[in-house]
PDB file of N, CA and C in Angstrom:
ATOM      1  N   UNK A   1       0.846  -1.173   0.000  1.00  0.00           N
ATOM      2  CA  UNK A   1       0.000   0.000   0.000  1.00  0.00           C
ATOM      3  C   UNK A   1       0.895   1.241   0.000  1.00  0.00           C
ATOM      4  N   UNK A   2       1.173   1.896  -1.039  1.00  0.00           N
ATOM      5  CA  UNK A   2       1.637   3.076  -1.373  1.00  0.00           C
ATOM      6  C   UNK A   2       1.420   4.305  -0.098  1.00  0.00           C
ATOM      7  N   UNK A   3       2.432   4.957   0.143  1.00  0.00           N
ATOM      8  CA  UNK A   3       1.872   6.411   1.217  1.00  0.00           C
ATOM      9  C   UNK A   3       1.515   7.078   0.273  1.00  0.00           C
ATOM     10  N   UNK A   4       0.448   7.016   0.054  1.00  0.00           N
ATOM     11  CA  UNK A   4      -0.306   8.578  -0.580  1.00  0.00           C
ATOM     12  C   UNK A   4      -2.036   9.030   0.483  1.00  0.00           C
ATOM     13  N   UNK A   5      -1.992  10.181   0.572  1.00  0.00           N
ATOM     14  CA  UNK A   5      -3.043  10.282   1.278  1.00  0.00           C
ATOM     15  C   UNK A   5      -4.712  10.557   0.781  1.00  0.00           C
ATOM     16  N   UNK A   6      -5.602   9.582   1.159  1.00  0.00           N
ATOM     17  CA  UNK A   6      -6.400   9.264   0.443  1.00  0.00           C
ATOM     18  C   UNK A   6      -7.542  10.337   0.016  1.00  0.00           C
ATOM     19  N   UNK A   7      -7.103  11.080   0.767  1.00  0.00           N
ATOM     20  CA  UNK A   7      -8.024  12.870   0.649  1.00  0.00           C
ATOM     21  C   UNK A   7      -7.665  13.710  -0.962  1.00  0.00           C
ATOM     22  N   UNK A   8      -6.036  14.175  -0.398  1.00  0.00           N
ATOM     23  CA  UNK A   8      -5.597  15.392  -1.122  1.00  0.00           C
ATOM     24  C   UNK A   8      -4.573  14.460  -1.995  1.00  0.00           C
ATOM     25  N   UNK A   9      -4.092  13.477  -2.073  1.00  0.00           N
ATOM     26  CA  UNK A   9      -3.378  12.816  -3.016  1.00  0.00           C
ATOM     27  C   UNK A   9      -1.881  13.199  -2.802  1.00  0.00           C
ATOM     28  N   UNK A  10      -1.259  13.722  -1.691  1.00  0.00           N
ATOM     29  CA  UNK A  10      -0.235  14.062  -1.130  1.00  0.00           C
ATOM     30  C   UNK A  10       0.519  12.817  -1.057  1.00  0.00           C
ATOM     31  N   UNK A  11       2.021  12.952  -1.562  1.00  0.00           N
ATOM     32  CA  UNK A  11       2.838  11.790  -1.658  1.00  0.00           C
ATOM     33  C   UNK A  11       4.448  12.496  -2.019  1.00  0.00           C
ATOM     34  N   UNK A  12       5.104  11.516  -1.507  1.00  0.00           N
ATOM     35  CA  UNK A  12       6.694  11.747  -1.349  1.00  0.00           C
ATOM     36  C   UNK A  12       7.319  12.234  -2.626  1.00  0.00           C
ATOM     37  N   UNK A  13       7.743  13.429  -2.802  1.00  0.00           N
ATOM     38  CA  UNK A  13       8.075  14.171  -3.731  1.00  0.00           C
ATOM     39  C   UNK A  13      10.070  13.925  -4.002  1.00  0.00           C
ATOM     40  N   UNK A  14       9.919  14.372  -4.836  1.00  0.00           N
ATOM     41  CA  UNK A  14      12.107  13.961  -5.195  1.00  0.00           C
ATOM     42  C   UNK A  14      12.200  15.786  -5.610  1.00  0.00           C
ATOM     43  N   UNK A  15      13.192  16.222  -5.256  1.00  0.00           N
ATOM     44  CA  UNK A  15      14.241  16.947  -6.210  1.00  0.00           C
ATOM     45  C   UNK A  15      15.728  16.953  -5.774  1.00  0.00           C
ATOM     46  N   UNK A  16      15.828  18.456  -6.133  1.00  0.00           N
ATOM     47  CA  UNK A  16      17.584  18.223  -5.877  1.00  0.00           C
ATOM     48  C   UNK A  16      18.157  18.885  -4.580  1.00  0.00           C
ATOM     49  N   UNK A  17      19.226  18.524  -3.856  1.00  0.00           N
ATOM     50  CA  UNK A  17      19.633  19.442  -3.002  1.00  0.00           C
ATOM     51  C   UNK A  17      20.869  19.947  -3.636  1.00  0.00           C
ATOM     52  N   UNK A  18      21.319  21.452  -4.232  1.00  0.00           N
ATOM     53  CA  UNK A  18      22.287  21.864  -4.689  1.00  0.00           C
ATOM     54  C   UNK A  18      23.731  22.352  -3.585  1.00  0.00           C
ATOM     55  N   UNK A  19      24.834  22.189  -3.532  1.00  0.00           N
ATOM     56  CA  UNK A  19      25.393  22.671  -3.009  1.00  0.00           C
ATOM     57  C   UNK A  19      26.392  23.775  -4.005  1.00  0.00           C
ATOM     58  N   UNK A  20      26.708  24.806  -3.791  1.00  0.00           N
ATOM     59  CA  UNK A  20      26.918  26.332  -3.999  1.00  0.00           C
ATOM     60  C   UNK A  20      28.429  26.490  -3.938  1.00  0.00           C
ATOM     61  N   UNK A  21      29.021  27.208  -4.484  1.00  0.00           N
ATOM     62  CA  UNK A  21      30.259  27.496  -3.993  1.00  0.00           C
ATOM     63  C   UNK A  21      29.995  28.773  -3.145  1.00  0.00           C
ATOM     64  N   UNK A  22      31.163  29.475  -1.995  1.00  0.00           N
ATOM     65  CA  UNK A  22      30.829  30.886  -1.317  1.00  0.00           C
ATOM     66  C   UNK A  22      30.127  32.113  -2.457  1.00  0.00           C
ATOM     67  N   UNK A  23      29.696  32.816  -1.527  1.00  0.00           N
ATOM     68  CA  UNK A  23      28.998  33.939  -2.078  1.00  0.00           C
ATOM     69  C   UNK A  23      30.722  35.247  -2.127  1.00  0.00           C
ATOM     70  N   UNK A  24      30.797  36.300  -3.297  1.00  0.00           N
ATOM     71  CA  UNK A  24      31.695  36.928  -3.379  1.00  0.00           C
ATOM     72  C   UNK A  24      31.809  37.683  -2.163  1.00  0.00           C
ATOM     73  N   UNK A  25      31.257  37.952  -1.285  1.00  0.00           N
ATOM     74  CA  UNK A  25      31.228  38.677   0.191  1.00  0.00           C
ATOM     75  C   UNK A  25      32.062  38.338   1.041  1.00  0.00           C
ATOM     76  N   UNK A  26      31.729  36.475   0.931  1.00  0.00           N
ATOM     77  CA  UNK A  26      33.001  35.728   1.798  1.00  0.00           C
ATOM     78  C   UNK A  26      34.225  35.186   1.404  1.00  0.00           C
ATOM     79  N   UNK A  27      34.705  35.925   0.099  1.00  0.00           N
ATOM     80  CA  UNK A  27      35.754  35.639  -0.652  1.00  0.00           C
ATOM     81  C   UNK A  27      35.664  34.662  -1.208  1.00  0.00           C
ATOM     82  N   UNK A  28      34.515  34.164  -1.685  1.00  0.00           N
ATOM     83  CA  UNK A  28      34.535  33.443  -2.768  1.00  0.00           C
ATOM     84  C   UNK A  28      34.610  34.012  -4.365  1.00  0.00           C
ATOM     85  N   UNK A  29      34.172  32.736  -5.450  1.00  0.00           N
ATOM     86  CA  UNK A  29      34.141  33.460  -6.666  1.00  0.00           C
ATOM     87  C   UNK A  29      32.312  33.924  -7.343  1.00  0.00           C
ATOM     88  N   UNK A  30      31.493  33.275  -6.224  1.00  0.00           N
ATOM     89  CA  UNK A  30      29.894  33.926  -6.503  1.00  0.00           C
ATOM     90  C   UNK A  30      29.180  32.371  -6.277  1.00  0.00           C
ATOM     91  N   UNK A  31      28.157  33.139  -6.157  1.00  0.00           N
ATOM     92  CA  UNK A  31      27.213  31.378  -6.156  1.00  0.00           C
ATOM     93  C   UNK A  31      27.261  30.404  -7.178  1.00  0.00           C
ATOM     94  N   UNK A  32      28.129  29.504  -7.194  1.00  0.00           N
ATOM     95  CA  UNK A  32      27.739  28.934  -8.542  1.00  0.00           C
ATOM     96  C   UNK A  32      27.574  27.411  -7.985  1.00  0.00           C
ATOM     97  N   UNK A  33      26.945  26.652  -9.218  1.00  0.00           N
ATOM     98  CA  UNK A  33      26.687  24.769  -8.259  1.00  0.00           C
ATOM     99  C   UNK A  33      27.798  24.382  -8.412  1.00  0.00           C
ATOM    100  N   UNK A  34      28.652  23.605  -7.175  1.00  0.00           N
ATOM    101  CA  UNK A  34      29.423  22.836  -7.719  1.00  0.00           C
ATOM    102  C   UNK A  34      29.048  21.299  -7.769  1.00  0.00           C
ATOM    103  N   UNK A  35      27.894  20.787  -7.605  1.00  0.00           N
ATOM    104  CA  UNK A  35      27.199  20.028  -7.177  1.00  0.00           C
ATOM    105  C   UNK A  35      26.029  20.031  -6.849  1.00  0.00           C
ATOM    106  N   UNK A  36      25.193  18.397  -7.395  1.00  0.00           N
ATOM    107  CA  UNK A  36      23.755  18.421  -6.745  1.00  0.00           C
ATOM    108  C   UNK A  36      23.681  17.017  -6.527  1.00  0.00           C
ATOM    109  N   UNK A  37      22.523  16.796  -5.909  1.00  0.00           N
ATOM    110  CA  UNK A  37      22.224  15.510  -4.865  1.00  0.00           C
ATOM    111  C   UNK A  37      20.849  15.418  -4.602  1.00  0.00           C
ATOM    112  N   UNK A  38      20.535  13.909  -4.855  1.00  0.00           N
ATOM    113  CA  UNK A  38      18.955  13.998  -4.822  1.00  0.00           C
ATOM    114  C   UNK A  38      18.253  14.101  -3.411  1.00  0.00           C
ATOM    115  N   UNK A  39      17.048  14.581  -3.400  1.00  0.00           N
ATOM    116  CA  UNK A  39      16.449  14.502  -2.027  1.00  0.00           C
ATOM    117  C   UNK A  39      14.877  13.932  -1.880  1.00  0.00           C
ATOM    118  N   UNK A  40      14.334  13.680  -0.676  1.00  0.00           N
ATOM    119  CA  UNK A  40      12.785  12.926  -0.780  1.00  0.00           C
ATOM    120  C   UNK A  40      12.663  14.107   0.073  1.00  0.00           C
ATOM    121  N   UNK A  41      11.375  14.497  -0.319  1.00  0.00           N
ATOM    122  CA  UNK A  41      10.537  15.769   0.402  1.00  0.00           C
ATOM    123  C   UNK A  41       9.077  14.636   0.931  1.00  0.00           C
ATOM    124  N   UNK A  42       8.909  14.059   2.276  1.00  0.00           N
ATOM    125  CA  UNK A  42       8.100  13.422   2.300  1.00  0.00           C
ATOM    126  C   UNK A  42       6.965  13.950   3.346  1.00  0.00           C
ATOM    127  N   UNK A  43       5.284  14.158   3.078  1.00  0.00           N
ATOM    128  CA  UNK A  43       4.085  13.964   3.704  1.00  0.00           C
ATOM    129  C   UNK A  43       3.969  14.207   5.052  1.00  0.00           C
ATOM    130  N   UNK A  44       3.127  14.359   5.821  1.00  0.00           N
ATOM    131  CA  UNK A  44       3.337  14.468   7.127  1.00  0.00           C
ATOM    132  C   UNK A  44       1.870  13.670   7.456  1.00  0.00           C
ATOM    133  N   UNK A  45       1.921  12.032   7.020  1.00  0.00           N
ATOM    134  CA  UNK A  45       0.851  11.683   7.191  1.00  0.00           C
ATOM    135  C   UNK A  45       0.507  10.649   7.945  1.00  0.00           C
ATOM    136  N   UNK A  46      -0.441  10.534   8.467  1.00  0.00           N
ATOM    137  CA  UNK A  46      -1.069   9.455   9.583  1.00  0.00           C
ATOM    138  C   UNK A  46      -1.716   8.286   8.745  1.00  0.00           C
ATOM    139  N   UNK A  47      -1.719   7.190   9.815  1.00  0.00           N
ATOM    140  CA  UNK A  47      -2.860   6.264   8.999  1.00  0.00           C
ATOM    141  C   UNK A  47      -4.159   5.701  10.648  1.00  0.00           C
ATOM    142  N   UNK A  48      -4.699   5.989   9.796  1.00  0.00           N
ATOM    143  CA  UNK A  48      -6.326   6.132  10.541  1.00  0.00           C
ATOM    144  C   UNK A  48      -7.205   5.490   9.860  1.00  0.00           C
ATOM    145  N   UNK A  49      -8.020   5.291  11.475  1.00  0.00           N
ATOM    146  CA  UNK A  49      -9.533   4.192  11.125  1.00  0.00           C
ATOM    147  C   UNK A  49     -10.259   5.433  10.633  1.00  0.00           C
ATOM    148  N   UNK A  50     -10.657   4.816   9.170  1.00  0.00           N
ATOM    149  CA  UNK A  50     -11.695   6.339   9.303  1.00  0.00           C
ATOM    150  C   UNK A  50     -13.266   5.878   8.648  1.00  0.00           C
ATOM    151  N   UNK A  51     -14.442   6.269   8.281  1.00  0.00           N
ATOM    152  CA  UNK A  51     -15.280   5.341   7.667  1.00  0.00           C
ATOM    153  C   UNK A  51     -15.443   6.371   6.549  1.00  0.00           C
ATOM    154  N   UNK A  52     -15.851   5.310   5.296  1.00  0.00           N
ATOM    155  CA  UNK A  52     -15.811   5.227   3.798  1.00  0.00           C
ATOM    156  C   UNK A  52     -16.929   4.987   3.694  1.00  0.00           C
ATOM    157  N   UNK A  53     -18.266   5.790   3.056  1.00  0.00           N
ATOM    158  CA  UNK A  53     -19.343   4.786   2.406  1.00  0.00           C
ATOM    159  C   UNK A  53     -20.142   3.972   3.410  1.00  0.00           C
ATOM    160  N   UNK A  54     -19.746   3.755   4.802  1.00  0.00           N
ATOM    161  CA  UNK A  54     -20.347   3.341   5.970  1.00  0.00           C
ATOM    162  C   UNK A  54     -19.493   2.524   6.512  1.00  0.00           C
ATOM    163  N   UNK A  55     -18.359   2.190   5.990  1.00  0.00           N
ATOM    164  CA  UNK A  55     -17.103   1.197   6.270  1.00  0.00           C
ATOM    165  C   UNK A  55     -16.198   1.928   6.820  1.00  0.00           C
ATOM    166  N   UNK A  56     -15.533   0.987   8.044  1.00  0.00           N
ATOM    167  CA  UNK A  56     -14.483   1.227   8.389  1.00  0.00           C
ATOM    168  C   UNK A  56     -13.481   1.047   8.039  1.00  0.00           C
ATOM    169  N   UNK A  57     -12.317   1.511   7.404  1.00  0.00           N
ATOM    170  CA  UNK A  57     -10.999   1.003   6.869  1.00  0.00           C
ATOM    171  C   UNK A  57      -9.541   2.247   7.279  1.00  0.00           C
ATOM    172  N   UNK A  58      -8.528   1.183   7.414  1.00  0.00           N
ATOM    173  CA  UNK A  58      -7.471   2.111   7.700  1.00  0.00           C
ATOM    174  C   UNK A  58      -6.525   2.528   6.138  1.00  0.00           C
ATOM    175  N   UNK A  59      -6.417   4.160   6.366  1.00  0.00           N
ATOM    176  CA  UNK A  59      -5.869   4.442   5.015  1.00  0.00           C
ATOM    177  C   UNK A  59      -5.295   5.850   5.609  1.00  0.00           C
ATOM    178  N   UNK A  60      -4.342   5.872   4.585  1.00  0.00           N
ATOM    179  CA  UNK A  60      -3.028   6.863   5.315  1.00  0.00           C
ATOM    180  C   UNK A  60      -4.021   8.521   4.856  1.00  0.00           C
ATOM    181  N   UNK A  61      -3.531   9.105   5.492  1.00  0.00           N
ATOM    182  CA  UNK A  61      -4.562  10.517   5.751  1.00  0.00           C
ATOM    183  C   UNK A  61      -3.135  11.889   6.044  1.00  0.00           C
ATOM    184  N   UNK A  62      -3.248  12.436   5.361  1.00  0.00           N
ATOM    185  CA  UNK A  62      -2.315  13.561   5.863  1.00  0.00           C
ATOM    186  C   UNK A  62      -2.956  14.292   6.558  1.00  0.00           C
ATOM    187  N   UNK A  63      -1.832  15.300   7.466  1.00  0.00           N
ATOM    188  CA  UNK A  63      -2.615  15.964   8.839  1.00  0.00           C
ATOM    189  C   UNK A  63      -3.507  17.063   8.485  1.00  0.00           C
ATOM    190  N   UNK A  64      -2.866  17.852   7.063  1.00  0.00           N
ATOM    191  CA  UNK A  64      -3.775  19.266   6.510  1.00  0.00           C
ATOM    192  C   UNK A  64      -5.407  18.828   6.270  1.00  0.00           C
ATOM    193  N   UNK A  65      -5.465  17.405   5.945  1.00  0.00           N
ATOM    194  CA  UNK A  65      -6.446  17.004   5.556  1.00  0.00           C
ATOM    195  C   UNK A  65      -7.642  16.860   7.002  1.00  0.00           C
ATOM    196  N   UNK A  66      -6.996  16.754   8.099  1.00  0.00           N
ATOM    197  CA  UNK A  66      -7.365  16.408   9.031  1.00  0.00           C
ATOM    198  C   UNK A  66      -7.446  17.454   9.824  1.00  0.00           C
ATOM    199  N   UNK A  67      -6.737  18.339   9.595  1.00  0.00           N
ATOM    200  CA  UNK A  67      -7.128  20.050  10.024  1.00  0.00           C
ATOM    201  C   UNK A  67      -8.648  20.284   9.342  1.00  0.00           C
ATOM    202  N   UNK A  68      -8.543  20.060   8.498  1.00  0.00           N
ATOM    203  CA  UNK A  68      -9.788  21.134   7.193  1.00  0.00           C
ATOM    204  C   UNK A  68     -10.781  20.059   7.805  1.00  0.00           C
ATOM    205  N   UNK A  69     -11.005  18.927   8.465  1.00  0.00           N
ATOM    206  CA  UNK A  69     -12.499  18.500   8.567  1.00  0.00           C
ATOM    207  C   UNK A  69     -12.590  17.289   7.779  1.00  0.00           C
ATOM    208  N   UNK A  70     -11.733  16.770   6.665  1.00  0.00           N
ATOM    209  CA  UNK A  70     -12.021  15.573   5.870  1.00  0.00           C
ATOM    210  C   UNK A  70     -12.476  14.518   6.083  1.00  0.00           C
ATOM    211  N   UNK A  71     -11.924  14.160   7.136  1.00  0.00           N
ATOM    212  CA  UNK A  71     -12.055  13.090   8.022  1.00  0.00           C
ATOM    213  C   UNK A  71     -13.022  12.563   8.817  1.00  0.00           C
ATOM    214  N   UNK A  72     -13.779  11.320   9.045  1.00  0.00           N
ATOM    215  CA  UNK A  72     -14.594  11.458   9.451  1.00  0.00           C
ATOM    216  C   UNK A  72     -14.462   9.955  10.182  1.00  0.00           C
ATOM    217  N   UNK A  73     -14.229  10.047  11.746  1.00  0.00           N
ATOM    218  CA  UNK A  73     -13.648   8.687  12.498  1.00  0.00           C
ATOM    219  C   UNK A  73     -14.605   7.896  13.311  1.00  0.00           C
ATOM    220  N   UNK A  74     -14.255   6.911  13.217  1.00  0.00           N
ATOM    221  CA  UNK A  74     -15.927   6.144  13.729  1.00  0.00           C
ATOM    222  C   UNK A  74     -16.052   6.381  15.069  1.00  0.00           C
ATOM    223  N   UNK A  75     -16.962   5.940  15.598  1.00  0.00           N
ATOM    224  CA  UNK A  75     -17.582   6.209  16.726  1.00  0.00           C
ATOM    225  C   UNK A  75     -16.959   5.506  17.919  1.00  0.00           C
ATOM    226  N   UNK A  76     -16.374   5.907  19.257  1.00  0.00           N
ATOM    227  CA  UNK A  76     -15.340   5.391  19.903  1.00  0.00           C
ATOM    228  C   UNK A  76     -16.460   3.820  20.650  1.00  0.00           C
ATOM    229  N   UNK A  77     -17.628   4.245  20.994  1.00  0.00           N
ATOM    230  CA  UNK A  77     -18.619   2.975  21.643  1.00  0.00           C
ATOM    231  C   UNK A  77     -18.502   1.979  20.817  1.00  0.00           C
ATOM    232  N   UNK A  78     -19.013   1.042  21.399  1.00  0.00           N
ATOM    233  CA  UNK A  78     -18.555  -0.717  20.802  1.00  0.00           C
ATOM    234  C   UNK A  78     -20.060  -0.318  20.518  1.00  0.00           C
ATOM    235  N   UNK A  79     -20.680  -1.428  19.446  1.00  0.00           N
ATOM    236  CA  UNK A  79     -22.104  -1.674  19.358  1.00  0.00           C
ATOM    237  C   UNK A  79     -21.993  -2.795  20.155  1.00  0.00           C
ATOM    238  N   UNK A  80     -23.502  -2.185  20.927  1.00  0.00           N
ATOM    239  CA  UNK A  80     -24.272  -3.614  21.467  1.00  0.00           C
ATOM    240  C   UNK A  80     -24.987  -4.907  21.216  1.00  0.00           C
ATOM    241  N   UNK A  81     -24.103  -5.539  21.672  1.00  0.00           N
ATOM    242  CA  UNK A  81     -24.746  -6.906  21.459  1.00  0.00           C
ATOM    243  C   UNK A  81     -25.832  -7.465  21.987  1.00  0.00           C
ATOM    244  N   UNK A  82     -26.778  -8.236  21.218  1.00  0.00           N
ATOM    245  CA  UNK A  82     -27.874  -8.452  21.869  1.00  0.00           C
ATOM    246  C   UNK A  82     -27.728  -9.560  22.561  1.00  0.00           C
ATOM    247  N   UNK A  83     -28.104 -10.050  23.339  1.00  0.00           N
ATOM    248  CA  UNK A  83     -27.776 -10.763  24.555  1.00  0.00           C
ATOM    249  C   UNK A  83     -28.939 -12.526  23.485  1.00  0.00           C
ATOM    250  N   UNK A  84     -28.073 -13.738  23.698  1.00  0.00           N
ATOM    251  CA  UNK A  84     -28.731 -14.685  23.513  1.00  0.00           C
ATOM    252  C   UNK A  84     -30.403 -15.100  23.674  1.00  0.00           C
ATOM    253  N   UNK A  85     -31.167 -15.631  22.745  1.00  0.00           N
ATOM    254  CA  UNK A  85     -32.603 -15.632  23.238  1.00  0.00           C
ATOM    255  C   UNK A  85     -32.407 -17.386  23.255  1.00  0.00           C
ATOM    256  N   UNK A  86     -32.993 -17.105  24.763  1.00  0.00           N
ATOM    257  CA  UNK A  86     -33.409 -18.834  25.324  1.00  0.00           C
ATOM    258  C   UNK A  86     -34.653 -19.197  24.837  1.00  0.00           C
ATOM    259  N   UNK A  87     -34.458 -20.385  24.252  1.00  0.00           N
ATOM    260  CA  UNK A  87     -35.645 -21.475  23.553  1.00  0.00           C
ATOM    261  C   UNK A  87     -35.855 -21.889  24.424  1.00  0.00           C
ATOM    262  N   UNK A  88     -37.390 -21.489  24.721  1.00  0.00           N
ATOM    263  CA  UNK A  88     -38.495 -21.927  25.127  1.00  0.00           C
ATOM    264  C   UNK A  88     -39.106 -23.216  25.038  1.00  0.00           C
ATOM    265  N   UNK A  89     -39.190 -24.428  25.851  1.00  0.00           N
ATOM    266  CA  UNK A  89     -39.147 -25.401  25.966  1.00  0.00           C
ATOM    267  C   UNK A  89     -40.729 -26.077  26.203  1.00  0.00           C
TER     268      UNK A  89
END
């Protein structure tokens, strides 16, 4: 099961991290790349019981999503069980 969040479609992003030579201020020769390097920019997401359609299922949820209201988590009470019916003899 992929991290993507099942709201806003939020998922682990790639780019680059560049490293710079000094800026001419600090006696260098100016910003330039002397180098780059990949990076994961990843989600800030939870995975939660949440209900679907009347179902309960766990599915990863990011937190913005869960700020704004998206979410909608089942009910903390157990349902009641109805207690056995004795046959009547």
């Amino acid at each position: 099961m992929p991290h993507v969040c099942h709201f806003t479609g939020r998922k682990t992003i790639t780019g680059w991290i560049k490293s710079e030579k000094g800026a001419r201020r600090d006696g260098g020769v100016g910003n330039k790349v002397k180098g780059r390097t990949k990076r994961k920019v990843k989600p800030n997401l939870k995975k939660l019981r949440i209900v679907i359609n009347g179902e309960i299922k766990r599915v990863w949820v990011s937190t913005s999503a869960i700020k704004r209201g998206l979410v909608i988590k089942p009910s903390k009470v157990k349902k009641a069980v109805a207690p056995p019916v004795a046959i009547a003899r």
